[in-house]
N, C-alpha and C. Protein backbone atom coordinates (compact mmCIF):
# COMPACT_ATOMS: atom_id res chain seq x y z
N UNK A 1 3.69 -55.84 -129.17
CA UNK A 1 3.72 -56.35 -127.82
C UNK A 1 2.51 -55.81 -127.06
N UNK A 2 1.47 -56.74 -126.37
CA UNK A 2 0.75 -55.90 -125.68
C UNK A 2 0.69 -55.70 -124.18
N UNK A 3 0.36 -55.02 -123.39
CA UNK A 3 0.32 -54.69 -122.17
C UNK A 3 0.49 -55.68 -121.19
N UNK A 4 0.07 -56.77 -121.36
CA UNK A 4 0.31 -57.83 -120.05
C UNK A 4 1.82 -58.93 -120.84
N UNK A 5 2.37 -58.80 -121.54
CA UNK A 5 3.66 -59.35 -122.20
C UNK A 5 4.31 -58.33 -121.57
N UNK A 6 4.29 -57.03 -121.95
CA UNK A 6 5.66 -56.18 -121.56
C UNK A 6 5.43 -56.26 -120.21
N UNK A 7 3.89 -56.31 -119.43
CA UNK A 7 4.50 -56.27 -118.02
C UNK A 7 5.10 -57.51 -117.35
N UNK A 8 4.86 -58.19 -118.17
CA UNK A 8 5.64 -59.65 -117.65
C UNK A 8 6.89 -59.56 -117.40
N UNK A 9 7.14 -59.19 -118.78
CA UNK A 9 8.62 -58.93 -119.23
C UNK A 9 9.41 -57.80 -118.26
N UNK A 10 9.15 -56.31 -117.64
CA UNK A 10 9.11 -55.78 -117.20
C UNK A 10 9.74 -56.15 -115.66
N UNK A 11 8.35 -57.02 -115.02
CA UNK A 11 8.85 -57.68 -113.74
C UNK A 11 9.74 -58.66 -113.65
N UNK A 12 10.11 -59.50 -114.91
CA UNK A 12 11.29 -60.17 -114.54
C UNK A 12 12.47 -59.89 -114.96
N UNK A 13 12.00 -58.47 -115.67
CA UNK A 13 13.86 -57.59 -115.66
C UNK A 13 13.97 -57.01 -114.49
N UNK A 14 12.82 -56.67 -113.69
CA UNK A 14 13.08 -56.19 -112.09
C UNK A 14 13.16 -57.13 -111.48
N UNK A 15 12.85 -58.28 -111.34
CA UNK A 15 13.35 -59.41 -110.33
C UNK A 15 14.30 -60.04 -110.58
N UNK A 16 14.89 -60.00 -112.00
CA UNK A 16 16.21 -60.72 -112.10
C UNK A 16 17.08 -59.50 -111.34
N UNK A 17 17.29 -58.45 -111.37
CA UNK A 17 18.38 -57.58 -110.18
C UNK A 17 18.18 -57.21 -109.34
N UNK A 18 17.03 -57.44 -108.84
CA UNK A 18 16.24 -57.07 -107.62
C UNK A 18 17.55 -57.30 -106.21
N UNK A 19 17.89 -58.35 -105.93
CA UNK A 19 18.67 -59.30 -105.18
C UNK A 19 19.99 -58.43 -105.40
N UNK A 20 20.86 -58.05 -106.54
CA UNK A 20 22.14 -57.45 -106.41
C UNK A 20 21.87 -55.59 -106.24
N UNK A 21 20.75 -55.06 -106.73
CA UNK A 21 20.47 -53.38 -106.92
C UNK A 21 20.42 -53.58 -105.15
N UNK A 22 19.40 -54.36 -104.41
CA UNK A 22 19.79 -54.39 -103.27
C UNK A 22 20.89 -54.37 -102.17
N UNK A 23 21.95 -55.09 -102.43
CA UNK A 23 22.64 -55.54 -102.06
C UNK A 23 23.95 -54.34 -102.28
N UNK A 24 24.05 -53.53 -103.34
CA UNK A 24 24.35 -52.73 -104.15
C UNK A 24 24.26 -51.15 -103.24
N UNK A 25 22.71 -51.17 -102.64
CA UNK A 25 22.67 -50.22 -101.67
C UNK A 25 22.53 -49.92 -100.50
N UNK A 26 22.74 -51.23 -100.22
CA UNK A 26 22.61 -51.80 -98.56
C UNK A 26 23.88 -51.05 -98.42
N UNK A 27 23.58 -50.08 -97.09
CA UNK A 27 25.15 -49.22 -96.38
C UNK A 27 24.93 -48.05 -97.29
N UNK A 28 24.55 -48.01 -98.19
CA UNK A 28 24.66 -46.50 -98.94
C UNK A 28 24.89 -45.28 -98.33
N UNK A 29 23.81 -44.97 -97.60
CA UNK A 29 23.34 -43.57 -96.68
C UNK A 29 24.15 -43.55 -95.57
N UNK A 30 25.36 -44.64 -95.14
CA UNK A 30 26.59 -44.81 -94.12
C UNK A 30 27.53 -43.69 -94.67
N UNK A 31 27.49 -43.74 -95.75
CA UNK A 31 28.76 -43.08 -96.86
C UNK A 31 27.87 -41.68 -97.29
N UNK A 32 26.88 -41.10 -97.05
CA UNK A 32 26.07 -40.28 -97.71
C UNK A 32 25.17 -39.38 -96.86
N UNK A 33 26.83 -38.68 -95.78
CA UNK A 33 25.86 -37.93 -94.98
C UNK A 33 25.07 -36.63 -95.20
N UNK A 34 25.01 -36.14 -96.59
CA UNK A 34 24.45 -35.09 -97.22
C UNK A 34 22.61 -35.72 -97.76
N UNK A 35 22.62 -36.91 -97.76
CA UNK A 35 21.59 -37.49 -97.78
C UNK A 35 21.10 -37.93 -96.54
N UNK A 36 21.52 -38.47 -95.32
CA UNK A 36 21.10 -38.53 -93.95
C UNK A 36 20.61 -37.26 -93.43
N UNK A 37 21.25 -36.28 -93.76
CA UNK A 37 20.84 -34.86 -93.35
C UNK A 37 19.47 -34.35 -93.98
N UNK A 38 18.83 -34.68 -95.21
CA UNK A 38 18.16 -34.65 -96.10
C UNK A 38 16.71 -35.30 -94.99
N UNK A 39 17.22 -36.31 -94.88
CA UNK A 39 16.12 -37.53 -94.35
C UNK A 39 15.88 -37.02 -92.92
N UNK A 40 16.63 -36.29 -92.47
CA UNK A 40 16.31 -35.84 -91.15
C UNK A 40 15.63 -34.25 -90.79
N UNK A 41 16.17 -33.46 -92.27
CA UNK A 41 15.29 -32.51 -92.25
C UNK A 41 13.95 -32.81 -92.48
N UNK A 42 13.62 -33.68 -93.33
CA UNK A 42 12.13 -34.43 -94.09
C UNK A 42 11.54 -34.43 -92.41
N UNK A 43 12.26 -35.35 -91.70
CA UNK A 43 11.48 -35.94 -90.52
C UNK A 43 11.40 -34.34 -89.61
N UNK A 44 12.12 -33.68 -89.71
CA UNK A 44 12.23 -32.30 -88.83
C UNK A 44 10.56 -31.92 -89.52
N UNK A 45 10.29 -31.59 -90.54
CA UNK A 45 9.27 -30.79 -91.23
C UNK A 45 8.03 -31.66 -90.86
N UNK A 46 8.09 -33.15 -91.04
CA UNK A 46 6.90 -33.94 -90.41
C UNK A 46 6.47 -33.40 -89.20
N UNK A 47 7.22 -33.49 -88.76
CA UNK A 47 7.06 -33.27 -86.70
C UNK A 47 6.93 -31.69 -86.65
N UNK A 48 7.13 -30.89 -87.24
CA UNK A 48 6.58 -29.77 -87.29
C UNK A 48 5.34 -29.49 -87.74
N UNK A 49 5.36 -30.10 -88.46
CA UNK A 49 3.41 -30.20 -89.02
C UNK A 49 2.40 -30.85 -88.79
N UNK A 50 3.11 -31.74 -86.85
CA UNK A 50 2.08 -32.61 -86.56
C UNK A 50 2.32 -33.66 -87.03
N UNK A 51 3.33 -34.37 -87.11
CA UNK A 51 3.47 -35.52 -87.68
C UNK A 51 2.55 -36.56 -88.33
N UNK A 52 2.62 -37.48 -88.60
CA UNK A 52 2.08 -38.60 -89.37
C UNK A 52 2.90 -39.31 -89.87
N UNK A 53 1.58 -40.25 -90.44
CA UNK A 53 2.64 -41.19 -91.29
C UNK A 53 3.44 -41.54 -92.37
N UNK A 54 4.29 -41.38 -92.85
CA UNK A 54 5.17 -41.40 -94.31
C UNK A 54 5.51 -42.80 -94.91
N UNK A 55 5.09 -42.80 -95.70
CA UNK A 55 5.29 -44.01 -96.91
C UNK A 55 6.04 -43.96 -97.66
N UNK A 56 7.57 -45.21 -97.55
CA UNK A 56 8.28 -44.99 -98.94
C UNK A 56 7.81 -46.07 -99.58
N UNK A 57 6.80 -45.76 -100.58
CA UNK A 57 6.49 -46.74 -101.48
C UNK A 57 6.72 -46.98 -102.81
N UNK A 58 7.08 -48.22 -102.93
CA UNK A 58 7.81 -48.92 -104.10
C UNK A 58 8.86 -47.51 -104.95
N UNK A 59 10.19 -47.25 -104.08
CA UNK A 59 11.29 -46.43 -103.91
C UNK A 59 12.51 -47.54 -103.88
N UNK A 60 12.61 -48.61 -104.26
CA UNK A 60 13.81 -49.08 -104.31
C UNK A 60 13.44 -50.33 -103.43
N UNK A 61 14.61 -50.73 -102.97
CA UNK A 61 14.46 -52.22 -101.73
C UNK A 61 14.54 -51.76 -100.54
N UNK A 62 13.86 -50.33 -100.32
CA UNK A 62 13.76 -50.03 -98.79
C UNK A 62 14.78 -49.70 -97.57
N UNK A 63 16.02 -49.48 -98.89
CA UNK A 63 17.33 -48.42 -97.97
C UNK A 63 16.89 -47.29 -96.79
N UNK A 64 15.75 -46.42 -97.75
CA UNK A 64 15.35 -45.41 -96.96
C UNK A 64 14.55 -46.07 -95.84
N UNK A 65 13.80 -46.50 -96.02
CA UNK A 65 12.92 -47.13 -94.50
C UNK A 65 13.94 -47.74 -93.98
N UNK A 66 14.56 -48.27 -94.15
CA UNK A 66 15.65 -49.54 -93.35
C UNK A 66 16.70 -47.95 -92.62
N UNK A 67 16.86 -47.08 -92.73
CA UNK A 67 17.68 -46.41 -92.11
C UNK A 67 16.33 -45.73 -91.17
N UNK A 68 15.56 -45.44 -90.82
CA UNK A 68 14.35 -45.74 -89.52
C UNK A 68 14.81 -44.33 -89.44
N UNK A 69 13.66 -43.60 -90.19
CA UNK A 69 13.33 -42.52 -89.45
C UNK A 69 12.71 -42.23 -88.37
N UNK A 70 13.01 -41.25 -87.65
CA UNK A 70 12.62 -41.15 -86.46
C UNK A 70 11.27 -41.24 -86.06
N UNK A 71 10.07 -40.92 -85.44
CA UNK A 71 8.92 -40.61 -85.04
C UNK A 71 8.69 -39.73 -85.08
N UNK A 72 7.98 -38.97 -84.93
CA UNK A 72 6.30 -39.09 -85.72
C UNK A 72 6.06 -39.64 -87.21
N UNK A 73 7.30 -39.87 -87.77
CA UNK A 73 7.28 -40.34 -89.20
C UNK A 73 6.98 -41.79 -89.70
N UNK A 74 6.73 -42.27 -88.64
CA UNK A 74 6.59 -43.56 -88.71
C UNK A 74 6.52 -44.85 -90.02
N UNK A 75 7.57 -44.88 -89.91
CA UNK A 75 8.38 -45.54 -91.26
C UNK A 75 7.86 -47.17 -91.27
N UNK A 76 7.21 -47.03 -92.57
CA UNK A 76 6.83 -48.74 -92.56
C UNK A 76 7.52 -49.50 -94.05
N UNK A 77 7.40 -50.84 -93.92
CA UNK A 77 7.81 -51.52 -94.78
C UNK A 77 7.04 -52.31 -95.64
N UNK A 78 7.46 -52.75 -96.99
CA UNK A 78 6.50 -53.87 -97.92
C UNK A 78 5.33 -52.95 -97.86
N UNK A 79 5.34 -52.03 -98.24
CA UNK A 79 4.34 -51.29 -99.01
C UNK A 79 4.04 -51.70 -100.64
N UNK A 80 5.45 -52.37 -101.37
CA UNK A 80 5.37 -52.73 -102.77
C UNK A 80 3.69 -53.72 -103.25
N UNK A 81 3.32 -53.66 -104.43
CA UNK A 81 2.29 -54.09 -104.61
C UNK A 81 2.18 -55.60 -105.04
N UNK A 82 3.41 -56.42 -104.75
CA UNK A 82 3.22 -57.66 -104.80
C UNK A 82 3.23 -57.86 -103.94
């Protein structure tokens, strides 16, 4: 198999579940306040160091950005490379 077959192959085993892995973790971090706490220390340590900007890139379908960290962290979206 060479390199541009498996990545073919690759992206449409990620786009065929793309739609349910999503859907799957939409609300997650509602149920997962040991992980909200996590995401808020992250943003505590940004803003202590002068904040900036943080990138969750290509990390899933964007649970973590979609729960909007606070500022100075300034949380963006569709960072993925398609």
């Amino acid at each position: 198999m060479n390199a541009d077959h498996w990545l073919a192959d690759t992206r449409t085993s990620y786009d065929t579940v793309a739609v349910s892995y999503a859907d799957q973790l939409r609300g997650v971090l509602a149920g997962a306040p040991y992980l909200r706490a996590a995401l808020a220390l992250f943003a505590d340590l940004v803003r202590a160091a002068g904040g900036g900007p943080v990138a969750d890139v290509d990390c899933g379908p964007g649970h973590v950005t979609a729960h909007r960290a606070p500022p100075p962290t300034r949380a963006r979206r569709g960072m993925a490379p398609r």
